[in-house]
PDB file of N, CA and C in Angstrom:
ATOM      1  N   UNK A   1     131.190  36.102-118.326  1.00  0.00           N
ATOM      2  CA  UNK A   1     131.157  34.941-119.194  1.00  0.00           C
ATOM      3  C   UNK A   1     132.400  34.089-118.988  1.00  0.00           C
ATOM      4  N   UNK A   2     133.444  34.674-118.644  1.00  0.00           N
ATOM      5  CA  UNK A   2     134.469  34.004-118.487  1.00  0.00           C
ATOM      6  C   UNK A   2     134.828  33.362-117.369  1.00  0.00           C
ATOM      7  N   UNK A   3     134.237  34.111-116.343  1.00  0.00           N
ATOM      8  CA  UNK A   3     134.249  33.491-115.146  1.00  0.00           C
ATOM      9  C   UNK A   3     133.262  32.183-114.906  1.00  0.00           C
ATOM     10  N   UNK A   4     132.086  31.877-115.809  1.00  0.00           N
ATOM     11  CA  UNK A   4     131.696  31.187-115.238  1.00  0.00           C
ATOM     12  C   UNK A   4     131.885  30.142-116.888  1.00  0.00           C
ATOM     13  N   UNK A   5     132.410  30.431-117.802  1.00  0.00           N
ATOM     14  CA  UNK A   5     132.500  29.165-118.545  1.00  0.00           C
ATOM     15  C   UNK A   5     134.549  28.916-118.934  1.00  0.00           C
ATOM     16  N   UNK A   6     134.721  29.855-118.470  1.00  0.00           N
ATOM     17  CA  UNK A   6     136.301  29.496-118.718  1.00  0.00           C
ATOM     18  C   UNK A   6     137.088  30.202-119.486  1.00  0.00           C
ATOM     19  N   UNK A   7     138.145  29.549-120.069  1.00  0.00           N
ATOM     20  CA  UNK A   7     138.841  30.294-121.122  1.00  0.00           C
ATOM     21  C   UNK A   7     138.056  30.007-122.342  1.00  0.00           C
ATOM     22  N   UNK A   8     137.990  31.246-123.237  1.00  0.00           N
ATOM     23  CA  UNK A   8     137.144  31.517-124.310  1.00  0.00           C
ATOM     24  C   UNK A   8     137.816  30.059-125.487  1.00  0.00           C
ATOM     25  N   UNK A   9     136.989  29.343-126.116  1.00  0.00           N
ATOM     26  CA  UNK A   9     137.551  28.617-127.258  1.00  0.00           C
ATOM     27  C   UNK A   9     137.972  29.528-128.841  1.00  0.00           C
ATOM     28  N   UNK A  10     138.944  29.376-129.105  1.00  0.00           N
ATOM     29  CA  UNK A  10     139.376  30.047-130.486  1.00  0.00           C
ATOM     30  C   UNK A  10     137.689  30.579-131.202  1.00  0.00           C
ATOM     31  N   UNK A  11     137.330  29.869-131.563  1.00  0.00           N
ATOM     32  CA  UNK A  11     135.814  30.445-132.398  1.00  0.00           C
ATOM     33  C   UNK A  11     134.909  31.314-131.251  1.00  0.00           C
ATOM     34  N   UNK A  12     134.506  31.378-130.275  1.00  0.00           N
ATOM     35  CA  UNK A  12     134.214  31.915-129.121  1.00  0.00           C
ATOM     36  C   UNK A  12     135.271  33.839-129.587  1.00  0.00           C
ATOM     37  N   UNK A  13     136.502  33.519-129.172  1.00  0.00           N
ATOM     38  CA  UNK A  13     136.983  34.806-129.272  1.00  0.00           C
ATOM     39  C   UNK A  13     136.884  35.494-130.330  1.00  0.00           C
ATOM     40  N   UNK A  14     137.016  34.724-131.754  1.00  0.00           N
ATOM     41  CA  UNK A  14     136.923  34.948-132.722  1.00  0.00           C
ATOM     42  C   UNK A  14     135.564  35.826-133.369  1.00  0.00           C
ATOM     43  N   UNK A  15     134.832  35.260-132.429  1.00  0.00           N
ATOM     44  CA  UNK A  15     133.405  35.607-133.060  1.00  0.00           C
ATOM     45  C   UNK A  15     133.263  36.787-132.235  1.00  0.00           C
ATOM     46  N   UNK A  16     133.635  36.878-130.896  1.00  0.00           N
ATOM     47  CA  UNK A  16     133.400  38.757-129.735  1.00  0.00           C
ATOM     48  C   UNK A  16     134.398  39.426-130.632  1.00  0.00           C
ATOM     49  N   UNK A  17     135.616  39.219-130.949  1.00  0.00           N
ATOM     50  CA  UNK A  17     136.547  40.304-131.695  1.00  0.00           C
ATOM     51  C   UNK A  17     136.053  40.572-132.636  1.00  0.00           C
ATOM     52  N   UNK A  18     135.380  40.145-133.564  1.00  0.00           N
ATOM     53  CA  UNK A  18     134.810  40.509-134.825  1.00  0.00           C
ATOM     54  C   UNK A  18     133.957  41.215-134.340  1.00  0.00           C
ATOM     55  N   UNK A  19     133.044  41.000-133.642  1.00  0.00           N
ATOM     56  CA  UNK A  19     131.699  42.171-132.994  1.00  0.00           C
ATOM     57  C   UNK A  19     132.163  43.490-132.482  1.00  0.00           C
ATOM     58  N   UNK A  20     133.361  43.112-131.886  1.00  0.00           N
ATOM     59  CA  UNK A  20     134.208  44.645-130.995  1.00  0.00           C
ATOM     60  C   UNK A  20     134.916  45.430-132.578  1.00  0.00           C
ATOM     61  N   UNK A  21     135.136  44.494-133.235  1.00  0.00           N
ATOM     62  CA  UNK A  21     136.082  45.282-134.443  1.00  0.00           C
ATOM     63  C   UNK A  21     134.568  46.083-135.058  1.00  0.00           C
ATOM     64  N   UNK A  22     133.158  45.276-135.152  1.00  0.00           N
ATOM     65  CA  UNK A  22     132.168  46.493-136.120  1.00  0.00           C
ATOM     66  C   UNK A  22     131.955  47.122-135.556  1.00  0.00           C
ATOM     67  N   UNK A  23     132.127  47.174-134.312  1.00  0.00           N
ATOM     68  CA  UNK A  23     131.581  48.217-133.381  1.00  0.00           C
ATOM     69  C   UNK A  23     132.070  49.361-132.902  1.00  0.00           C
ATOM     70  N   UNK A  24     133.475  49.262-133.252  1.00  0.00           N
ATOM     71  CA  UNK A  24     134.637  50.278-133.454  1.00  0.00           C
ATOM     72  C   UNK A  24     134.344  51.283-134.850  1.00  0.00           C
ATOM     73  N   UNK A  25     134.171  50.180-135.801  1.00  0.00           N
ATOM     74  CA  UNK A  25     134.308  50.575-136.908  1.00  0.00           C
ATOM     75  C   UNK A  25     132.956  51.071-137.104  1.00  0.00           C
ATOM     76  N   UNK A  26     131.645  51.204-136.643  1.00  0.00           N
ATOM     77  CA  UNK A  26     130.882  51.909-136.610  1.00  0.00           C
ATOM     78  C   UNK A  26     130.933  53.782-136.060  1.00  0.00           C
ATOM     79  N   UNK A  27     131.374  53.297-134.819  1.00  0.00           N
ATOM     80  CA  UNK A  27     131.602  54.303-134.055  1.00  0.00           C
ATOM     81  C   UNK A  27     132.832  55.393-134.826  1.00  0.00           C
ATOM     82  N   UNK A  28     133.691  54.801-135.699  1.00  0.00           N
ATOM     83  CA  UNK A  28     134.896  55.727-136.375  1.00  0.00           C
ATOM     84  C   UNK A  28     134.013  56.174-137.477  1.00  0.00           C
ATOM     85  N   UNK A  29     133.288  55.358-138.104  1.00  0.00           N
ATOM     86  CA  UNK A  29     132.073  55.988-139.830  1.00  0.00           C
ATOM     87  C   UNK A  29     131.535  57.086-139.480  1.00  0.00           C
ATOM     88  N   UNK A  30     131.129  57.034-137.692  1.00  0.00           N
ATOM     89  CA  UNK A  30     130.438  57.974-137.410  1.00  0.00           C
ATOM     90  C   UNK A  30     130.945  59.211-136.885  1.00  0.00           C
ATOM     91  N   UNK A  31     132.414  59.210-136.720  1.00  0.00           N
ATOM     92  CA  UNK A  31     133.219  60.610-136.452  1.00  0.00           C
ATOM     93  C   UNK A  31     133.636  60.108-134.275  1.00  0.00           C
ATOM     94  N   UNK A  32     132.904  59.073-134.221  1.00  0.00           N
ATOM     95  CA  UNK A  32     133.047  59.223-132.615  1.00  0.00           C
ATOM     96  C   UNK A  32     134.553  58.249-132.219  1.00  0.00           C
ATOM     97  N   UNK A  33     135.381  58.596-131.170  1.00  0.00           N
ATOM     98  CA  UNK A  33     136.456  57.694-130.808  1.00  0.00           C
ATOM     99  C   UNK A  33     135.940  57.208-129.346  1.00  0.00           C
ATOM    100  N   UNK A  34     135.811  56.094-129.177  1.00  0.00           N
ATOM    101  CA  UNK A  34     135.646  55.729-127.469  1.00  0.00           C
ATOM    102  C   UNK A  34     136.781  55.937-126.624  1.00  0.00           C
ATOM    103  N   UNK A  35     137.727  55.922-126.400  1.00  0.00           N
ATOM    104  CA  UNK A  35     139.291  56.782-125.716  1.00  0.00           C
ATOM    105  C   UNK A  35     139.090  55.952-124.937  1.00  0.00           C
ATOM    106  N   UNK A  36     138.371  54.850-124.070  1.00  0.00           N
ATOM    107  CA  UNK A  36     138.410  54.085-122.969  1.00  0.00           C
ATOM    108  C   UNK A  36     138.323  51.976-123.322  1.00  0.00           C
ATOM    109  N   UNK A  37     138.731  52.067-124.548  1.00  0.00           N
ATOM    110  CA  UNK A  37     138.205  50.501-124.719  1.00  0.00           C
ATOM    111  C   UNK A  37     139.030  49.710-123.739  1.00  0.00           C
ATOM    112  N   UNK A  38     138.426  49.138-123.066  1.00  0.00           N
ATOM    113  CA  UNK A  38     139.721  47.684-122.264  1.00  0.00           C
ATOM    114  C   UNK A  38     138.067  46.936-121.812  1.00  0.00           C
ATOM    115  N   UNK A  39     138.346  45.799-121.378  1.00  0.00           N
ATOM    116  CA  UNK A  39     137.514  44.255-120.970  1.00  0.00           C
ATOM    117  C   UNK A  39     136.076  45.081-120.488  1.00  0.00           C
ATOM    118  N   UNK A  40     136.681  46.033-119.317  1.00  0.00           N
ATOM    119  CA  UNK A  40     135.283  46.253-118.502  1.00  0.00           C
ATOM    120  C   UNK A  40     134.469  47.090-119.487  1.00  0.00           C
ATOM    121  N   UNK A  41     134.500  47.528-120.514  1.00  0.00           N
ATOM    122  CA  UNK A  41     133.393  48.046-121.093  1.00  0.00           C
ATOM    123  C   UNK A  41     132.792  47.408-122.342  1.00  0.00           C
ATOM    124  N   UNK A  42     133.286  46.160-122.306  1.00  0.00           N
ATOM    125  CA  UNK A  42     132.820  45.135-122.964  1.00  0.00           C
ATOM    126  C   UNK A  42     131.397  44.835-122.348  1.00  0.00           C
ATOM    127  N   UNK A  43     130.270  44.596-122.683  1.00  0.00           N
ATOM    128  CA  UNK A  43     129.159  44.026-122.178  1.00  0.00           C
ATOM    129  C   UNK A  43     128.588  42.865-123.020  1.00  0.00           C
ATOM    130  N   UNK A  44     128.250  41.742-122.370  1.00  0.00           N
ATOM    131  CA  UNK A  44     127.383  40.476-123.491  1.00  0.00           C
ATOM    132  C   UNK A  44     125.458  40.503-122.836  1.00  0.00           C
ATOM    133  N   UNK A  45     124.842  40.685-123.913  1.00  0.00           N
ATOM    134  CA  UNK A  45     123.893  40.633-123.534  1.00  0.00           C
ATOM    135  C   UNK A  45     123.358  38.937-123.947  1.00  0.00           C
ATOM    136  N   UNK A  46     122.236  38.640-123.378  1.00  0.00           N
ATOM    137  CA  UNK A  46     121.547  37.429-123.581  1.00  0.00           C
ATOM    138  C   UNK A  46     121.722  36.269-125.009  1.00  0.00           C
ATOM    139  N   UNK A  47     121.971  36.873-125.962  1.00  0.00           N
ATOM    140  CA  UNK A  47     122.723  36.205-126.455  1.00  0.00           C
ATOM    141  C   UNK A  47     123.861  36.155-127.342  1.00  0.00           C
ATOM    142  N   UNK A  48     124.467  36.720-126.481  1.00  0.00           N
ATOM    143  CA  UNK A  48     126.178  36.754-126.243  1.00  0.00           C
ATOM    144  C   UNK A  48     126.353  37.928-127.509  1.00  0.00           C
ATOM    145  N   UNK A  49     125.880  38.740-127.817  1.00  0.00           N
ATOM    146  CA  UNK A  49     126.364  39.846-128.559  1.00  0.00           C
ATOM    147  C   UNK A  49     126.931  40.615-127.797  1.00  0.00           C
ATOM    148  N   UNK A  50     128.249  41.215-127.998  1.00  0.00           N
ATOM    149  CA  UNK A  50     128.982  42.514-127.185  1.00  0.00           C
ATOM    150  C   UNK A  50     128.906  43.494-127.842  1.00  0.00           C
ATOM    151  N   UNK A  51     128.082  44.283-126.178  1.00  0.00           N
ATOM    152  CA  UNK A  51     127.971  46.015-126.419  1.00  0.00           C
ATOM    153  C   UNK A  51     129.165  46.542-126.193  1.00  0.00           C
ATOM    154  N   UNK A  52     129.392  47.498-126.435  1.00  0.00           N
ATOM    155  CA  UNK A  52     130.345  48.686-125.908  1.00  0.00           C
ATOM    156  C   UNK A  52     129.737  49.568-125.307  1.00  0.00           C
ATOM    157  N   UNK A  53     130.450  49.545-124.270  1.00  0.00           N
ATOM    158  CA  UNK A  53     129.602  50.672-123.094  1.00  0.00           C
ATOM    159  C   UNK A  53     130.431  51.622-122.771  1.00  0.00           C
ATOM    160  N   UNK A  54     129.892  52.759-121.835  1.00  0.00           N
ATOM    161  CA  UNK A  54     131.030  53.681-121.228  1.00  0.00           C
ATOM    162  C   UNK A  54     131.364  54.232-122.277  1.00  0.00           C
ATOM    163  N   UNK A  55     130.890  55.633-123.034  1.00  0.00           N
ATOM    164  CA  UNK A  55     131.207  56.436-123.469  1.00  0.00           C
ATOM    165  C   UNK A  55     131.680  57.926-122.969  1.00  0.00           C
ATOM    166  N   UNK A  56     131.736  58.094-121.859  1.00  0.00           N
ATOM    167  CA  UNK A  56     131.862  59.023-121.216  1.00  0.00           C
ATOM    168  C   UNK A  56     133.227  59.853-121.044  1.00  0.00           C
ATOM    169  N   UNK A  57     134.150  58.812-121.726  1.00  0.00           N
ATOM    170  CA  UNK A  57     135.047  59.985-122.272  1.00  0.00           C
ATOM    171  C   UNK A  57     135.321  59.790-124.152  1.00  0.00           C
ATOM    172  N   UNK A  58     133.997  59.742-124.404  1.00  0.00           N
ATOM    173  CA  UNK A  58     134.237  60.430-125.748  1.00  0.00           C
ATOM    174  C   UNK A  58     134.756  61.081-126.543  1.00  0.00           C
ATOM    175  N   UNK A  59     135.753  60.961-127.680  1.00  0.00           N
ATOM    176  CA  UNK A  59     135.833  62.355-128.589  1.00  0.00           C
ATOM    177  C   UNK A  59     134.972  62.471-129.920  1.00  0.00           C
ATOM    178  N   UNK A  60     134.323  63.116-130.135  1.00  0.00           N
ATOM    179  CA  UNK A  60     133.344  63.661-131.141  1.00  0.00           C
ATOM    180  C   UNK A  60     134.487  64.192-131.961  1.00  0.00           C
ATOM    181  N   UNK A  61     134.596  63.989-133.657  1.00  0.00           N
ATOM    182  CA  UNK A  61     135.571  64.222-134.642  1.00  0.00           C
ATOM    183  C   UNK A  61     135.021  65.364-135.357  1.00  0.00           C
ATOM    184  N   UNK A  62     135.032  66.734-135.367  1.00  0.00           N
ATOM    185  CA  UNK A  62     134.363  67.608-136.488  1.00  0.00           C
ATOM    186  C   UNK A  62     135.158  67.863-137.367  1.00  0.00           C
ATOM    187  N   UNK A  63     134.419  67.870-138.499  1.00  0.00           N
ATOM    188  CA  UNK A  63     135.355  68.669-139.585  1.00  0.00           C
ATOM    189  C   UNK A  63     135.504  70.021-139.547  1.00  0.00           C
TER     190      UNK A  63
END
């Protein structure tokens, strides 16, 4: 996305960080830590919602 429209506009970033922050904060409600977040496991699908991908080094939280 960035490569082909540029540098992100303030509301643009504003609006993926908020999606990466529930999506964190899902994943912590649920006991799981992703241990790998950086850009490349960011994914935008079709319309522009970001997945988090690459779980594969997971930590699972038990009580």
């Amino acid at each position: 996305y960035i490569v082909k429209h540029g540098k992100l506009k303030e509301h643009e970033a504003r609006r993926f960080f908020q999606q990466i922050i529930s999506g964190v904060d899902y994943c912590h409600r649920h006991m799981v830590v992703h241990r790998d977040l950086k850009p490349e496991n960011l994914l935008l699908d079709s319309n522009l919602h970001v997945k988090i991908a690459d779980f594969g080094n997971f930590f699972l939280y038990l009580r």
